[in-house]
N, C-alpha and C. Protein backbone atom coordinates (compact mmCIF):
# COMPACT_ATOMS: atom_id res chain seq x y z
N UNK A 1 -7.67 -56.68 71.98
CA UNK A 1 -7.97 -56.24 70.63
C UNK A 1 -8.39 -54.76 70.65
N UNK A 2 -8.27 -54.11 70.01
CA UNK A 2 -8.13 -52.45 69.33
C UNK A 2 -9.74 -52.31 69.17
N UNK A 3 -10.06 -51.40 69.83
CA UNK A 3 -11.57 -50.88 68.54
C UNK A 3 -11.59 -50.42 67.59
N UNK A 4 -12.39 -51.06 66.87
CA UNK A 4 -12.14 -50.31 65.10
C UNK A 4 -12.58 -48.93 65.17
N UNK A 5 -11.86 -47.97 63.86
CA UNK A 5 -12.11 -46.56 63.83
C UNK A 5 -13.54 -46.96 63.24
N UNK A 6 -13.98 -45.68 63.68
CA UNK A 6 -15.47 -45.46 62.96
C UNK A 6 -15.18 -44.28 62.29
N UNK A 7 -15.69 -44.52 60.97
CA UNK A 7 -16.25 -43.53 59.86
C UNK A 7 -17.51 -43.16 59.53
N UNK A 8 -17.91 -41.61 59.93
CA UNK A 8 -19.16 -41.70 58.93
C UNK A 8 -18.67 -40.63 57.91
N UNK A 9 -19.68 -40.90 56.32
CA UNK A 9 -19.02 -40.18 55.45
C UNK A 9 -20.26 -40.11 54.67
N UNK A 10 -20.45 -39.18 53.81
CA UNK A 10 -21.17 -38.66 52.57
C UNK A 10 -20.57 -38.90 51.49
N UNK A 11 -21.34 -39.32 50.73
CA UNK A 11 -21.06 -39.62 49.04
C UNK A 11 -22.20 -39.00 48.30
N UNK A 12 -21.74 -38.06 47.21
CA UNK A 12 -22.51 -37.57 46.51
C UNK A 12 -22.35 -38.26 45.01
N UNK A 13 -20.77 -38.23 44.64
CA UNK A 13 -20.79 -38.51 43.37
C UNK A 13 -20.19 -40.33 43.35
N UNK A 14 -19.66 -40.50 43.96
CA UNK A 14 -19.56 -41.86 44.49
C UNK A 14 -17.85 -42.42 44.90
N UNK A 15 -16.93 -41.29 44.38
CA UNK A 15 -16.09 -40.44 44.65
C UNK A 15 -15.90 -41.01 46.10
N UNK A 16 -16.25 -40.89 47.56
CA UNK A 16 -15.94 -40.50 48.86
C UNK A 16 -16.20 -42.16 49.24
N UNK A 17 -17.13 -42.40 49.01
CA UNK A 17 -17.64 -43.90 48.77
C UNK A 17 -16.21 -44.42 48.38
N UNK A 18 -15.94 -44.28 47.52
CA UNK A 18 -14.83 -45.58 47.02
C UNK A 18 -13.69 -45.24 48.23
N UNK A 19 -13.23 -43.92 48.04
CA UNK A 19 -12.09 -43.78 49.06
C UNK A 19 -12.05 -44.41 50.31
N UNK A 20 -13.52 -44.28 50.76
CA UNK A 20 -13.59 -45.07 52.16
C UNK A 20 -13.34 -46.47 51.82
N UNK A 21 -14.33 -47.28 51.36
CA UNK A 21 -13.97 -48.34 50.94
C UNK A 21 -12.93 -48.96 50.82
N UNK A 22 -11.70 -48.17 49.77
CA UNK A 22 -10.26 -48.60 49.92
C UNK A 22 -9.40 -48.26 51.20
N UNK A 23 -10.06 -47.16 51.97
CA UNK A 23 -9.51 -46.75 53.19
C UNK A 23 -10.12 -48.24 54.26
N UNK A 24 -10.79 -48.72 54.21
CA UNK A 24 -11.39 -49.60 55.15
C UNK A 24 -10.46 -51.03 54.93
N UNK A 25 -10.36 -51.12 53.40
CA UNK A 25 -9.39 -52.13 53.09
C UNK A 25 -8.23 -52.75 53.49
N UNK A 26 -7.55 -50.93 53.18
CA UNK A 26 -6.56 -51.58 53.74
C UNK A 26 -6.13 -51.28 55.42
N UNK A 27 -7.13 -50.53 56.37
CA UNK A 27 -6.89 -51.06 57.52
C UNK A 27 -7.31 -52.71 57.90
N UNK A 28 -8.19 -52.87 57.07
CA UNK A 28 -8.07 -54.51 57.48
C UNK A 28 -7.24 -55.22 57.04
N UNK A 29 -6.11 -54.86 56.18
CA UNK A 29 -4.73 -55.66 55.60
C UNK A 29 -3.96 -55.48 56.77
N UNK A 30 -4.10 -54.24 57.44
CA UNK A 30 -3.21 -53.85 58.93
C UNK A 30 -3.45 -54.75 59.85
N UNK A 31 -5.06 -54.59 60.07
CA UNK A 31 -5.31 -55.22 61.33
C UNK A 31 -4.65 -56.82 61.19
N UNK A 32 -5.64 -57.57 60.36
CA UNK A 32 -4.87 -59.21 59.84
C UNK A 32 -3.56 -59.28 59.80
N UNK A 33 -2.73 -58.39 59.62
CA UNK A 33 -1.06 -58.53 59.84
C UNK A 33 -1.06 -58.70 61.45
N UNK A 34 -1.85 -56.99 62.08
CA UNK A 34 -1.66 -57.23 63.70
C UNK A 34 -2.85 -56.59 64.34
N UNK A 35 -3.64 -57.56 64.96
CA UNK A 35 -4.73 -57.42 65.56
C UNK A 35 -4.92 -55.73 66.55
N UNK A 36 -4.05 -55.40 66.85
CA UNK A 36 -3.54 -54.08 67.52
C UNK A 36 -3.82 -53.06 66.54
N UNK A 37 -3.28 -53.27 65.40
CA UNK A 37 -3.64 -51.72 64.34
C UNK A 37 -5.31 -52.07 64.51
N UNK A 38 -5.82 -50.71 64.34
CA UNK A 38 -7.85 -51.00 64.31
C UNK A 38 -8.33 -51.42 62.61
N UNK A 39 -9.37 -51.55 62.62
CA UNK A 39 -10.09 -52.03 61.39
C UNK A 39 -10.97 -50.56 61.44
N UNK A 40 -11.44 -50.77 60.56
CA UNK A 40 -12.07 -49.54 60.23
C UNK A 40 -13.99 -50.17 59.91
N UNK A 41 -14.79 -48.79 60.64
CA UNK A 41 -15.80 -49.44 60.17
C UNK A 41 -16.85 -48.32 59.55
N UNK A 42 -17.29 -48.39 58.24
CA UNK A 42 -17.98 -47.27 58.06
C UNK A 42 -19.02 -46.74 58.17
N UNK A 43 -20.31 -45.77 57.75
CA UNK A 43 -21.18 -45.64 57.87
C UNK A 43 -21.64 -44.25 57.22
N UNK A 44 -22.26 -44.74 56.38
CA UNK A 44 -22.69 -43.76 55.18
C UNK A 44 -24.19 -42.91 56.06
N UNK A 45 -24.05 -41.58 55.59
CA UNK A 45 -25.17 -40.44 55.80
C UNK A 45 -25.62 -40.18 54.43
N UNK A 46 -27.06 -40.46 54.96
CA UNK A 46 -27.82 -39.37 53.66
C UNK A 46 -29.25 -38.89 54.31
N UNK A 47 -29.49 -37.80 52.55
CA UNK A 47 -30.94 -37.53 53.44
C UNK A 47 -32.13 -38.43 54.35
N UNK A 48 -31.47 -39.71 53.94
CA UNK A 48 -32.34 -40.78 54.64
C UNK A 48 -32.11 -41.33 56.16
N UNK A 49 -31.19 -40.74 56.31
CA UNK A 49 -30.38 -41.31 57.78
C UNK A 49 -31.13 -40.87 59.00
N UNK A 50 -31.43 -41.36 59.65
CA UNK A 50 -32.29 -41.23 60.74
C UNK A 50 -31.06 -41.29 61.96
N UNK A 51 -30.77 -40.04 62.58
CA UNK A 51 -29.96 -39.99 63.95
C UNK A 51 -30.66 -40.51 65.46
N UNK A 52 -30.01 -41.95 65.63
CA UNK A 52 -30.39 -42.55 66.85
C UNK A 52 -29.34 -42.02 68.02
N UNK A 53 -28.41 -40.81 67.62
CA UNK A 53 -27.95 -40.46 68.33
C UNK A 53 -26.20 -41.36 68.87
N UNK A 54 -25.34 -40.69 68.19
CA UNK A 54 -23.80 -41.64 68.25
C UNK A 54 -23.21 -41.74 69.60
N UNK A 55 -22.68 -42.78 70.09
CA UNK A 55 -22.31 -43.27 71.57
C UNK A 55 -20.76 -43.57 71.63
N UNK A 56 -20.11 -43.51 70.16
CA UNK A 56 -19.00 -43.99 70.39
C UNK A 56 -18.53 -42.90 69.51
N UNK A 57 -16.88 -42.54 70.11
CA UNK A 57 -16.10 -41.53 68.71
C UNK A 57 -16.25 -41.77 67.45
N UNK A 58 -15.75 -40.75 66.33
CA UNK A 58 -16.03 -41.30 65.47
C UNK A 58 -15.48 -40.04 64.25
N UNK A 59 -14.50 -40.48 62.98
CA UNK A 59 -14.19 -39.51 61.99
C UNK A 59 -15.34 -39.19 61.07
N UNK A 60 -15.09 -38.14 60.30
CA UNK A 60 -16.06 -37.37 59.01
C UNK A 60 -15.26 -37.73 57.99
N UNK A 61 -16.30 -38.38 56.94
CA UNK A 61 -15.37 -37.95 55.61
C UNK A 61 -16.38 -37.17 54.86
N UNK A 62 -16.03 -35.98 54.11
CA UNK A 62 -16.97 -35.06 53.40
C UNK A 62 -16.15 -34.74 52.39
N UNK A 63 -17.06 -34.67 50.90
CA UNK A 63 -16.45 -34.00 50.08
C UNK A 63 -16.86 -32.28 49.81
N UNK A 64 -16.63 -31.89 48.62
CA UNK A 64 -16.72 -30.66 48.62
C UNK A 64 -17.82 -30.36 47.43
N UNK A 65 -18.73 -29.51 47.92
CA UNK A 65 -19.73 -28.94 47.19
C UNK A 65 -19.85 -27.78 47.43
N UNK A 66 -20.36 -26.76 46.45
CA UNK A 66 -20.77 -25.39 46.98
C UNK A 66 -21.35 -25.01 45.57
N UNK A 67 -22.22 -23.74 46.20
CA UNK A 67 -23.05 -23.72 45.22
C UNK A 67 -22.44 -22.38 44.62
N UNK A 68 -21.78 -22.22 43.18
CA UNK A 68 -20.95 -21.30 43.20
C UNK A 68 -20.57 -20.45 43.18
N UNK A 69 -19.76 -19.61 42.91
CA UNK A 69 -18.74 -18.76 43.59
C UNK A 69 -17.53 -18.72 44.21
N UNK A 70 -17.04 -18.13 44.70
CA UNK A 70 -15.30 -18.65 44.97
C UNK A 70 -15.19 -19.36 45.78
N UNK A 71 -16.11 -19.98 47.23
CA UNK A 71 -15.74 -20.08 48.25
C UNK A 71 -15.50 -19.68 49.03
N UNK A 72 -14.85 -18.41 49.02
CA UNK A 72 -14.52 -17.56 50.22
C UNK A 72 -15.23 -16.29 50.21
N UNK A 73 -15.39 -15.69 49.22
CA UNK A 73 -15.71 -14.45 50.11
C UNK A 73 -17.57 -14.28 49.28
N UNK A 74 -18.04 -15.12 48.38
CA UNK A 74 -18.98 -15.63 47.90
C UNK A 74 -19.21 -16.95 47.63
N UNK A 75 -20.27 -17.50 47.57
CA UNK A 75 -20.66 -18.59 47.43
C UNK A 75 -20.12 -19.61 47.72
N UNK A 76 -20.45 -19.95 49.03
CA UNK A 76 -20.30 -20.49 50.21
C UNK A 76 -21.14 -21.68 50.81
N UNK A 77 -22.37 -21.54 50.26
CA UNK A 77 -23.61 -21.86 50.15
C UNK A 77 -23.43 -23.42 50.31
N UNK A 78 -23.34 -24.34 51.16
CA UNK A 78 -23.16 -25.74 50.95
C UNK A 78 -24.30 -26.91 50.27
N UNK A 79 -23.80 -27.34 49.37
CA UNK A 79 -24.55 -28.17 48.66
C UNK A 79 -24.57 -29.67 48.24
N UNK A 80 -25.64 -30.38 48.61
CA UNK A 80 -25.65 -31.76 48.48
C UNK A 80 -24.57 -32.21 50.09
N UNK A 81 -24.27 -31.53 50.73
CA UNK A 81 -23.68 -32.63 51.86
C UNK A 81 -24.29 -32.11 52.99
N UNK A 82 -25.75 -31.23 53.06
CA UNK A 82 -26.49 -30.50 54.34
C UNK A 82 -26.77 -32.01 55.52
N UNK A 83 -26.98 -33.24 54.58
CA UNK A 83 -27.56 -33.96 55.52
C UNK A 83 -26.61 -34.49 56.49
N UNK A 84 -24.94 -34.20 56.31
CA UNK A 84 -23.83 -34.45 57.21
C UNK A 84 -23.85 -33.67 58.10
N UNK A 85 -24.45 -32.89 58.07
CA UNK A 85 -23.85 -31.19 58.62
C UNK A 85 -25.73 -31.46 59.75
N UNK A 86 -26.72 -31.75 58.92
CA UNK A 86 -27.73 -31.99 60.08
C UNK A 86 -27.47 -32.56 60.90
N UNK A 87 -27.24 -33.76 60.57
CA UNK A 87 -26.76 -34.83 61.28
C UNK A 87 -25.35 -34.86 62.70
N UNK A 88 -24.79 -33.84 61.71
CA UNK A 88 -23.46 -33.57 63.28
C UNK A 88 -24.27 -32.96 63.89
N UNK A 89 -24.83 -31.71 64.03
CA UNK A 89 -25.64 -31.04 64.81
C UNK A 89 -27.20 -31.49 65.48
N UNK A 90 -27.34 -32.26 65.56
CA UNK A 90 -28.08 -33.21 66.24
C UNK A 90 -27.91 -34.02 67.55
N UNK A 91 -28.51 -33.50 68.43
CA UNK A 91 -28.18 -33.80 70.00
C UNK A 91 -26.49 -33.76 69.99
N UNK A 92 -26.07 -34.54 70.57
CA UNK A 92 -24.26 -34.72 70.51
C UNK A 92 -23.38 -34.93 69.74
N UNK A 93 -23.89 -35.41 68.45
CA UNK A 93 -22.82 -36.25 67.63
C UNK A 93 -22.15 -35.05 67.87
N UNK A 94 -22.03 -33.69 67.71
CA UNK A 94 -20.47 -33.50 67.53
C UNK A 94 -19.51 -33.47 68.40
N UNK A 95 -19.85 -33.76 69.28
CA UNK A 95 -18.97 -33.71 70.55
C UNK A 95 -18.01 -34.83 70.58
N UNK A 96 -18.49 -36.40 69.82
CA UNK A 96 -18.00 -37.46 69.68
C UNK A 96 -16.87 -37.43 68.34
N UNK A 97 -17.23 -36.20 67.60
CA UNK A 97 -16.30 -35.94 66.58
C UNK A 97 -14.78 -36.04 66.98
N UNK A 98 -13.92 -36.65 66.54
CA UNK A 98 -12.85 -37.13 66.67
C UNK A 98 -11.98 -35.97 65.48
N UNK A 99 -12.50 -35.93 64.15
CA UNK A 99 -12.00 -34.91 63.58
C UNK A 99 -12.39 -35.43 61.89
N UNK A 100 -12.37 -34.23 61.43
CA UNK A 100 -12.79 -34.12 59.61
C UNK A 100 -11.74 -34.58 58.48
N UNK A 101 -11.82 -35.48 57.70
CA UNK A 101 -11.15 -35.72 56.07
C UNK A 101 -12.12 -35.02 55.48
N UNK A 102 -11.13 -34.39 54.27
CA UNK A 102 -11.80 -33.84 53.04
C UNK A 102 -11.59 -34.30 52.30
N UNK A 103 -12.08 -33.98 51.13
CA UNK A 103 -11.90 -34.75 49.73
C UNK A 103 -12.12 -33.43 49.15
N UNK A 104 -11.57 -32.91 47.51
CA UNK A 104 -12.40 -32.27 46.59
C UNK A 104 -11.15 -32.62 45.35
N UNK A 105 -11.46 -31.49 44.51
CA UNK A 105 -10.32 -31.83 43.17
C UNK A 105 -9.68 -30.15 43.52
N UNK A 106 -8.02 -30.32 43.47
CA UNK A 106 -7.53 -29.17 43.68
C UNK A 106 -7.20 -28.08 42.39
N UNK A 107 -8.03 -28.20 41.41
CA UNK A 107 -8.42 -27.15 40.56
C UNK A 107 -8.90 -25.98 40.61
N UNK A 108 -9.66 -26.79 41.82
CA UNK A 108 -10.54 -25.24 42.30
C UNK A 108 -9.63 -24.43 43.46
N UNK A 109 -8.57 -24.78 43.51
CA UNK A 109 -7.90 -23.79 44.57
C UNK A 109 -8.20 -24.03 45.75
N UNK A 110 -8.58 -22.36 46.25
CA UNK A 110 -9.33 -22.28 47.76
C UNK A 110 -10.34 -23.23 48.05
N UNK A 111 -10.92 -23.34 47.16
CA UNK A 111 -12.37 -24.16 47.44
C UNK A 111 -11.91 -25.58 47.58
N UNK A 112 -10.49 -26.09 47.43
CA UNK A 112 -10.49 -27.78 47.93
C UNK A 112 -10.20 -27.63 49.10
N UNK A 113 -11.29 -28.86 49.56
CA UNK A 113 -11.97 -28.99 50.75
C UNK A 113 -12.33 -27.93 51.77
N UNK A 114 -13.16 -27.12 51.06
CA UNK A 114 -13.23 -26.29 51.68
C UNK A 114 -14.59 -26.66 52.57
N UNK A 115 -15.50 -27.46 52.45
CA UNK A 115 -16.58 -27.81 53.36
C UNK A 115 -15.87 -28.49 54.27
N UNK A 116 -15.06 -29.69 53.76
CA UNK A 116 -14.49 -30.49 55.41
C UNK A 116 -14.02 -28.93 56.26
N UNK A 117 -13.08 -28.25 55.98
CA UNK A 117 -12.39 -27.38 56.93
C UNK A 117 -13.56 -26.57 57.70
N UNK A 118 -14.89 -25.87 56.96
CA UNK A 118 -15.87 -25.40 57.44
C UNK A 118 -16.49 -25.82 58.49
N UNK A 119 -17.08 -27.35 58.15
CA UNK A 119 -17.15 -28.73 59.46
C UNK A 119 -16.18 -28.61 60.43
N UNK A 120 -15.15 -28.14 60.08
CA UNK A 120 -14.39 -28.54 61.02
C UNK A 120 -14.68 -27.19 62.22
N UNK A 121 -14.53 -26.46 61.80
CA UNK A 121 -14.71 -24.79 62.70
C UNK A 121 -16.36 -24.74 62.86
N UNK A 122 -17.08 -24.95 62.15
CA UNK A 122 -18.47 -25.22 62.89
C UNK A 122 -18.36 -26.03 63.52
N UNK A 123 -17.99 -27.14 63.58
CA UNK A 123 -18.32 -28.63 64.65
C UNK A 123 -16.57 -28.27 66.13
N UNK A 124 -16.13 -27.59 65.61
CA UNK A 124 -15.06 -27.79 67.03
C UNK A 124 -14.27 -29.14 66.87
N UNK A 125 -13.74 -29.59 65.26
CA UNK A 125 -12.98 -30.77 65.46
C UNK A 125 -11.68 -30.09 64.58
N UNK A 126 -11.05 -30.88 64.54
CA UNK A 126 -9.67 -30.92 63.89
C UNK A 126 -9.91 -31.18 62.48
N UNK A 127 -9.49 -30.24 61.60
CA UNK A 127 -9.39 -31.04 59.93
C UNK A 127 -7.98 -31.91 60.01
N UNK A 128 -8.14 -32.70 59.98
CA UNK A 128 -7.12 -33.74 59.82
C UNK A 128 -6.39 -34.35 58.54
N UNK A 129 -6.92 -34.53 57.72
CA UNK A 129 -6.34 -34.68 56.38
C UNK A 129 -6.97 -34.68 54.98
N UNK A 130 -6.26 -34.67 53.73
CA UNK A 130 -7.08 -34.58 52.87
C UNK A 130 -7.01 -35.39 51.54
N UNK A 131 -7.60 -35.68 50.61
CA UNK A 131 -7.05 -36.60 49.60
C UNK A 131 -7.82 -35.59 48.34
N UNK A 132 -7.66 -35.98 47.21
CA UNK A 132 -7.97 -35.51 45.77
C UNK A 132 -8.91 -36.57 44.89
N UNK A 133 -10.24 -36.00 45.10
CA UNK A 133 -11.02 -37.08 44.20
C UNK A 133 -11.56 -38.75 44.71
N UNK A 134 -10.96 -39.52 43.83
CA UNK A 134 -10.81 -40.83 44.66
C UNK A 134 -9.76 -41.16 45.42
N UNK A 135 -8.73 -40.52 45.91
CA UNK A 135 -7.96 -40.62 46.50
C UNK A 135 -6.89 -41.88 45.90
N UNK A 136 -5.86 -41.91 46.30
CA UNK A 136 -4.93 -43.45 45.83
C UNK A 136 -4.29 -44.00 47.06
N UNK A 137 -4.04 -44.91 46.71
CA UNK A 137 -3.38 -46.04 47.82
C UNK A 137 -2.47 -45.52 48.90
N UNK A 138 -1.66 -44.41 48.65
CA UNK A 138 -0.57 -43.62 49.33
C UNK A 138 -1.88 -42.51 50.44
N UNK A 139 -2.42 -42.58 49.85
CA UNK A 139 -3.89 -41.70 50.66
C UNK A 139 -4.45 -42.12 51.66
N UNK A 140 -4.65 -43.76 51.51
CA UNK A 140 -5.03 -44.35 52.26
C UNK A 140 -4.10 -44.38 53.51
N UNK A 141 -2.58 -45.20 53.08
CA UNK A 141 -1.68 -45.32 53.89
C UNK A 141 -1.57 -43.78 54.98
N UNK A 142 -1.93 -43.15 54.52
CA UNK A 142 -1.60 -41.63 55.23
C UNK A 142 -2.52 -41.09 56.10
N UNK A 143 -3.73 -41.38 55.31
CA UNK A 143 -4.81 -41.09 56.13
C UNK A 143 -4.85 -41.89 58.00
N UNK A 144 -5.02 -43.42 57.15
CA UNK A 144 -4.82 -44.26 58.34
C UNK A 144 -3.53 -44.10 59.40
N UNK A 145 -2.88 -43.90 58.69
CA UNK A 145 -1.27 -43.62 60.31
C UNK A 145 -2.24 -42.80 61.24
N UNK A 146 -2.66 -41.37 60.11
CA UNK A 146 -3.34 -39.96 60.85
C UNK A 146 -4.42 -40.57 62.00
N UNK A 147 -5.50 -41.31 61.03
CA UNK A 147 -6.64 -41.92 62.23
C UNK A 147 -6.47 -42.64 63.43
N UNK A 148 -5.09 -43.70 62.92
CA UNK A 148 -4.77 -44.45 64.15
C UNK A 148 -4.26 -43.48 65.01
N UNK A 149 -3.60 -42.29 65.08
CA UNK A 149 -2.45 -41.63 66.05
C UNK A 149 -4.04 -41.16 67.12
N UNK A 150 -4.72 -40.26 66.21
CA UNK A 150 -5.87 -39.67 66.66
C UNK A 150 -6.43 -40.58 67.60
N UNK A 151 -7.38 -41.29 67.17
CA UNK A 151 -7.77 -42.82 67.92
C UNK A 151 -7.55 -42.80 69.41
N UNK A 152 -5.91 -43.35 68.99
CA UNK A 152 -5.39 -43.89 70.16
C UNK A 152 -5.16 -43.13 71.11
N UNK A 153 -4.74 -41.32 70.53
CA UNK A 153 -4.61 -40.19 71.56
C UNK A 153 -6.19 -39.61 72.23
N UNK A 154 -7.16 -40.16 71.75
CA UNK A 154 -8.42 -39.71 72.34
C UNK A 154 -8.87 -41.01 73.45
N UNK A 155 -8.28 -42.15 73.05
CA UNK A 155 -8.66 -43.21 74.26
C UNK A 155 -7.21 -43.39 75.23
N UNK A 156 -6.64 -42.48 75.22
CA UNK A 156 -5.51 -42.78 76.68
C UNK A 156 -4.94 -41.80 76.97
């Protein structure tokens, strides 16, 4: 049997929350077809999260906040997702980082997902993929191929 992917992820607006959720779903529609695809297992950060320190790999899901300004060449300033960003930087977790999903709404241009990609070059992982908002079912399917390839290329 496969080890399930691990997720940890931030939810601010509740937005990242659901995506995972349906992302967890339907790797378990995968796995129950074939025990070989992984299940997915998640694990929400907040200011409340107490780091016992992570032992096993593991993906980011982050959405996008900033406090504003364009994003790039002002206001930059990350907001409401600091306690992800403590939390990677805390003894090792980032080393176990496997790699970053973003989320934001692509209205804002430059600025979608522009915190996952940031995570990603502060923490030394891969931005790996991205979805819009709550993401949809085709998001999921896409995401997951992405996580499983990852996964499986970090354990062999």
């Amino acid at each position: 049997m496969t080890e399930p992917i691990r997720i940890l992820f931030i939810s601010i607006s509740g937005n990242t929350r659901a995506f995972a959720k349906r992302l967890a779903e339907y790797a378990q529609t995968q796995h129950d077809q074939n025990p070989e695809n992984p299940a997915i297992v998640l694990k929400e950060i907040s200011e409340a999260t107490q780091s016992d320190g992570e032992t096993k790999p593991f993906f980011v899901m982050v959405p996008t906040y900033l406090d504003g300004g364009n994003g790039i060449d002002n206001g930059v300033k990350e907001l409401m997702t600091n306690a992800m960003g403590d939390y990677l930087a805390e003894g090792d977790n980032a080393k176990l980082c496997l790699g970053i999903i973003g989320s934001g709404n692509r209205n804002f241009n430059e600025q979608y997902c522009l915190t996952a990609k940031r995570y990603a070059k502060e923490f030394d992982a891969p931005f790996l993929a991205d979805y819009e908002l709550r993401g949809t079912p085709s998001d999921a399917q896409k995401i997951y191929t992405v996580l499983t390839r990852v996964a499986h290329t970090a354990t062999h």
